[in-house]
C-alpha atoms as a PDB file:
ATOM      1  CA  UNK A   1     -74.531 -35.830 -92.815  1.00  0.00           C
ATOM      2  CA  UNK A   2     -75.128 -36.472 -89.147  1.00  0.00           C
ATOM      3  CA  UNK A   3     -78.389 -38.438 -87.590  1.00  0.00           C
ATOM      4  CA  UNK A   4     -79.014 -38.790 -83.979  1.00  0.00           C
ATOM      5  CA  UNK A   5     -81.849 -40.451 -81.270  1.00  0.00           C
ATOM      6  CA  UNK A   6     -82.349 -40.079 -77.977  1.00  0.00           C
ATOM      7  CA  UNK A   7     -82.740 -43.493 -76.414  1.00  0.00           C
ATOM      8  CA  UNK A   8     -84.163 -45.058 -72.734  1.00  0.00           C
ATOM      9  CA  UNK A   9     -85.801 -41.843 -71.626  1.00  0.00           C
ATOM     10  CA  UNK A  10     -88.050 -43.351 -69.261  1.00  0.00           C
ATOM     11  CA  UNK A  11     -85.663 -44.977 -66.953  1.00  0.00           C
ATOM     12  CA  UNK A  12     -83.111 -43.940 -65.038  1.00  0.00           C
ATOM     13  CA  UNK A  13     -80.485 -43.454 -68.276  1.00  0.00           C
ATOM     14  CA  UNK A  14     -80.766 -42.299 -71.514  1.00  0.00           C
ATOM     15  CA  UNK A  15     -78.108 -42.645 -74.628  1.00  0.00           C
ATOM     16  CA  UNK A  16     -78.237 -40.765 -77.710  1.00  0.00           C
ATOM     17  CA  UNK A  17     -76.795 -42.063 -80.702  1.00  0.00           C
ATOM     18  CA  UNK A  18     -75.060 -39.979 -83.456  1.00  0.00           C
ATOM     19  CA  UNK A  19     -74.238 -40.925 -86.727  1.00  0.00           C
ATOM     20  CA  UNK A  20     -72.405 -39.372 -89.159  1.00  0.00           C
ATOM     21  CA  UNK A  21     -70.469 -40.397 -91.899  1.00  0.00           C
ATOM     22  CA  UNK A  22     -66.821 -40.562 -90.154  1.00  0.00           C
ATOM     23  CA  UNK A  23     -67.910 -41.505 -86.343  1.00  0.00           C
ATOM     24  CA  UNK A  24     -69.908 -43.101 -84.262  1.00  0.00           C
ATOM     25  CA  UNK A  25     -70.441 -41.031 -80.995  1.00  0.00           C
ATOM     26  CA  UNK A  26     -72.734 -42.141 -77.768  1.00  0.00           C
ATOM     27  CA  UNK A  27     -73.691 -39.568 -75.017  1.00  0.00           C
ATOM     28  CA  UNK A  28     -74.943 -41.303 -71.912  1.00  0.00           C
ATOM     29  CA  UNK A  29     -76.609 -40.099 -68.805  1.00  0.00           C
ATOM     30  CA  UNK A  30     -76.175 -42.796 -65.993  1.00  0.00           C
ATOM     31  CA  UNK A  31     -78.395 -42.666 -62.613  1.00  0.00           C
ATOM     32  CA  UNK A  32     -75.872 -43.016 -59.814  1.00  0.00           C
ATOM     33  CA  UNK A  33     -71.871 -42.891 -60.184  1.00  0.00           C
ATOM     34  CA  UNK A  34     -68.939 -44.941 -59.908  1.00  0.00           C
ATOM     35  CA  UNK A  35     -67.494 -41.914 -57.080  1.00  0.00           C
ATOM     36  CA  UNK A  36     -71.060 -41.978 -55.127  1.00  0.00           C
ATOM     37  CA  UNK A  37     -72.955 -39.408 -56.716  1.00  0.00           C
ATOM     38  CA  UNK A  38     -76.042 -39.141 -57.763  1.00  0.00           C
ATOM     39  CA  UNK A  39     -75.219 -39.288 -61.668  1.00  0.00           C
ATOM     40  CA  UNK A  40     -72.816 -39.994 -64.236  1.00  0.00           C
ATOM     41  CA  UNK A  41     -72.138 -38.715 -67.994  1.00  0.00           C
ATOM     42  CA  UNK A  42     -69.833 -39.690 -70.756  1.00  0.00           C
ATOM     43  CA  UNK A  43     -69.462 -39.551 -74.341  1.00  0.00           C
ATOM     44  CA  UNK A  44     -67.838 -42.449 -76.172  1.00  0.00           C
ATOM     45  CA  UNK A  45     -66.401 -41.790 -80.038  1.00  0.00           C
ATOM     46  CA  UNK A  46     -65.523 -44.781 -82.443  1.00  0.00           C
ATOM     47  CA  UNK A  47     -63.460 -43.379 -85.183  1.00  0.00           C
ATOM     48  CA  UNK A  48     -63.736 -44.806 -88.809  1.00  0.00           C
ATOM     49  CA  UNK A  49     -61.227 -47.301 -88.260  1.00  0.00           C
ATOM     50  CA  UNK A  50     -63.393 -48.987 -85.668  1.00  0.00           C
ATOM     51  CA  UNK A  51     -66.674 -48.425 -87.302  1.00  0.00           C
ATOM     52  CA  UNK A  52     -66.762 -51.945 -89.338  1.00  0.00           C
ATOM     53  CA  UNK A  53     -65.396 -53.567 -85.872  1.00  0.00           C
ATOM     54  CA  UNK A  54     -68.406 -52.650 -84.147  1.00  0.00           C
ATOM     55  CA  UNK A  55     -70.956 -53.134 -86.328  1.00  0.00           C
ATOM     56  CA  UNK A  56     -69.622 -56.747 -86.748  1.00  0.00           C
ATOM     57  CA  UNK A  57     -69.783 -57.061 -82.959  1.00  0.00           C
ATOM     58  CA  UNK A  58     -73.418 -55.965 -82.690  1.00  0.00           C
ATOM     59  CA  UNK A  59     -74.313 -57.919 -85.500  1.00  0.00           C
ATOM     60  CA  UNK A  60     -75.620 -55.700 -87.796  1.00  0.00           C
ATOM     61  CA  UNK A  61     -74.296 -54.190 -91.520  1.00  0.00           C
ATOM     62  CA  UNK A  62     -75.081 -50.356 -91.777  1.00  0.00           C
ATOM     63  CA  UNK A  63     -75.860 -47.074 -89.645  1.00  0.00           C
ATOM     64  CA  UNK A  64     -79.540 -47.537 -90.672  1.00  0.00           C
ATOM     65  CA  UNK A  65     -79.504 -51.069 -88.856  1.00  0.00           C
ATOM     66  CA  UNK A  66     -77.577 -49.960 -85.145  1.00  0.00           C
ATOM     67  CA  UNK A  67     -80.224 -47.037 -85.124  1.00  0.00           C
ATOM     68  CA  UNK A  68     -83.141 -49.983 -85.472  1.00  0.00           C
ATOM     69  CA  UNK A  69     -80.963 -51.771 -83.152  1.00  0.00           C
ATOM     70  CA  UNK A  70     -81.230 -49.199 -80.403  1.00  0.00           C
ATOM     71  CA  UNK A  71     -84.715 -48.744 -81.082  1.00  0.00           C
ATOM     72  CA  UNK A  72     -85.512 -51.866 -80.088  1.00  0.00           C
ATOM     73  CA  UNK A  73     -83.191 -52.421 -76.494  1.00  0.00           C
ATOM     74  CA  UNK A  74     -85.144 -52.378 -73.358  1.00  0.00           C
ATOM     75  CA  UNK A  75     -83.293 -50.728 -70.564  1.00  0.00           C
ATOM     76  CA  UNK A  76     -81.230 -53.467 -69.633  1.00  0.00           C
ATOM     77  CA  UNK A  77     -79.766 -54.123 -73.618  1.00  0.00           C
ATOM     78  CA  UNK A  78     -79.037 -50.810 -73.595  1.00  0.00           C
ATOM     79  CA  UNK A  79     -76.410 -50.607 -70.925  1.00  0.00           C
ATOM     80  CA  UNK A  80     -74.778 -53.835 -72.547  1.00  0.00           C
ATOM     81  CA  UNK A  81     -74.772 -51.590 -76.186  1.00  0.00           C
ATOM     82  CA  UNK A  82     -73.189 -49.259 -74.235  1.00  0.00           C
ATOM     83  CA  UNK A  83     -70.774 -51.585 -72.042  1.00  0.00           C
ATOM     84  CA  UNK A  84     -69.857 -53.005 -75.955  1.00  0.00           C
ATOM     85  CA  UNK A  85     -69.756 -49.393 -77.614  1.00  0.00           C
ATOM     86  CA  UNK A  86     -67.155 -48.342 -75.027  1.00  0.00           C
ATOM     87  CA  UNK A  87     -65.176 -51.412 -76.221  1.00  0.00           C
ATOM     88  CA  UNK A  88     -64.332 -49.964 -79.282  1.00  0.00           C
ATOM     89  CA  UNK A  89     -64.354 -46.346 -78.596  1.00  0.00           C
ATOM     90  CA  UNK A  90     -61.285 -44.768 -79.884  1.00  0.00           C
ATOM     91  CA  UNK A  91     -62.281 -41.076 -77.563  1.00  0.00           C
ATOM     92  CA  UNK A  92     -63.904 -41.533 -74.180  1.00  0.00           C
ATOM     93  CA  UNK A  93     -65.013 -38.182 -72.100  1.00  0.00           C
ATOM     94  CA  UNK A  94     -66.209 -38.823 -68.556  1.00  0.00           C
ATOM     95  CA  UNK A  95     -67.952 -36.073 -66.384  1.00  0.00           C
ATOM     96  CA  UNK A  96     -68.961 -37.690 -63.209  1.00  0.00           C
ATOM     97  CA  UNK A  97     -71.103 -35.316 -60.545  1.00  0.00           C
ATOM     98  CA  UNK A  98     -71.628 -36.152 -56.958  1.00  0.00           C
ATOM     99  CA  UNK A  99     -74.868 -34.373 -56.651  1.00  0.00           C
ATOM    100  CA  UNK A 100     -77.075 -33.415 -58.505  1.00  0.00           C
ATOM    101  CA  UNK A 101     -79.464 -31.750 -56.322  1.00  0.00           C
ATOM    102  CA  UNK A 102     -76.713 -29.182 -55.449  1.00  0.00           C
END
């Protein structure tokens, strides 16, 4: 069974968080990119044998508890969940655009 949530719509980046019962995967959209552009996105995977790992890290036991975690990060503690998820992620993908108006 898979849950996600859409996170930090109203600023300038939003993550979603899925859960399902063998991963943990995070899809970011980042205002602004590392190569100059106007946006960034990647999707970060932590396998089951990371899963415990970072749930230890963030401090919290169960899937149930990182969603309520998310839930309740301003902007700012959600690019530091993300800067932490990456940590541990076991599958990165990174699509960086230069412009998005074109």
């Amino acid at each position: 069974m898979s849950k996600s949530k859409k996170f930090g719509e109203a600023g300038d980046s939003s993550y979603t968080l899925i859960i399902s019962d063998t991963e943990l995967k995070l899809d970011c959209y980042l205002m602004g990119s590392i190569a100059g552009g106007s946006g960034t996105e990647c999707i970060h995977t932590i396998g089951e044998s990371n899963i415990v790992n970072y749930l230890a890290e963030v401090g919290v036991k169960d899937s149930e508890e990182l969603m309520a975690r998310f839930e309740a990060c301003d902007s700012m503690e959600l690019a530091k969940m993300h800067t932490t998820f990456s940590k541990f992620d076991t599958d990165t993908f990174v699509w960086v655009e230069t412009d998005w108006n074109e």
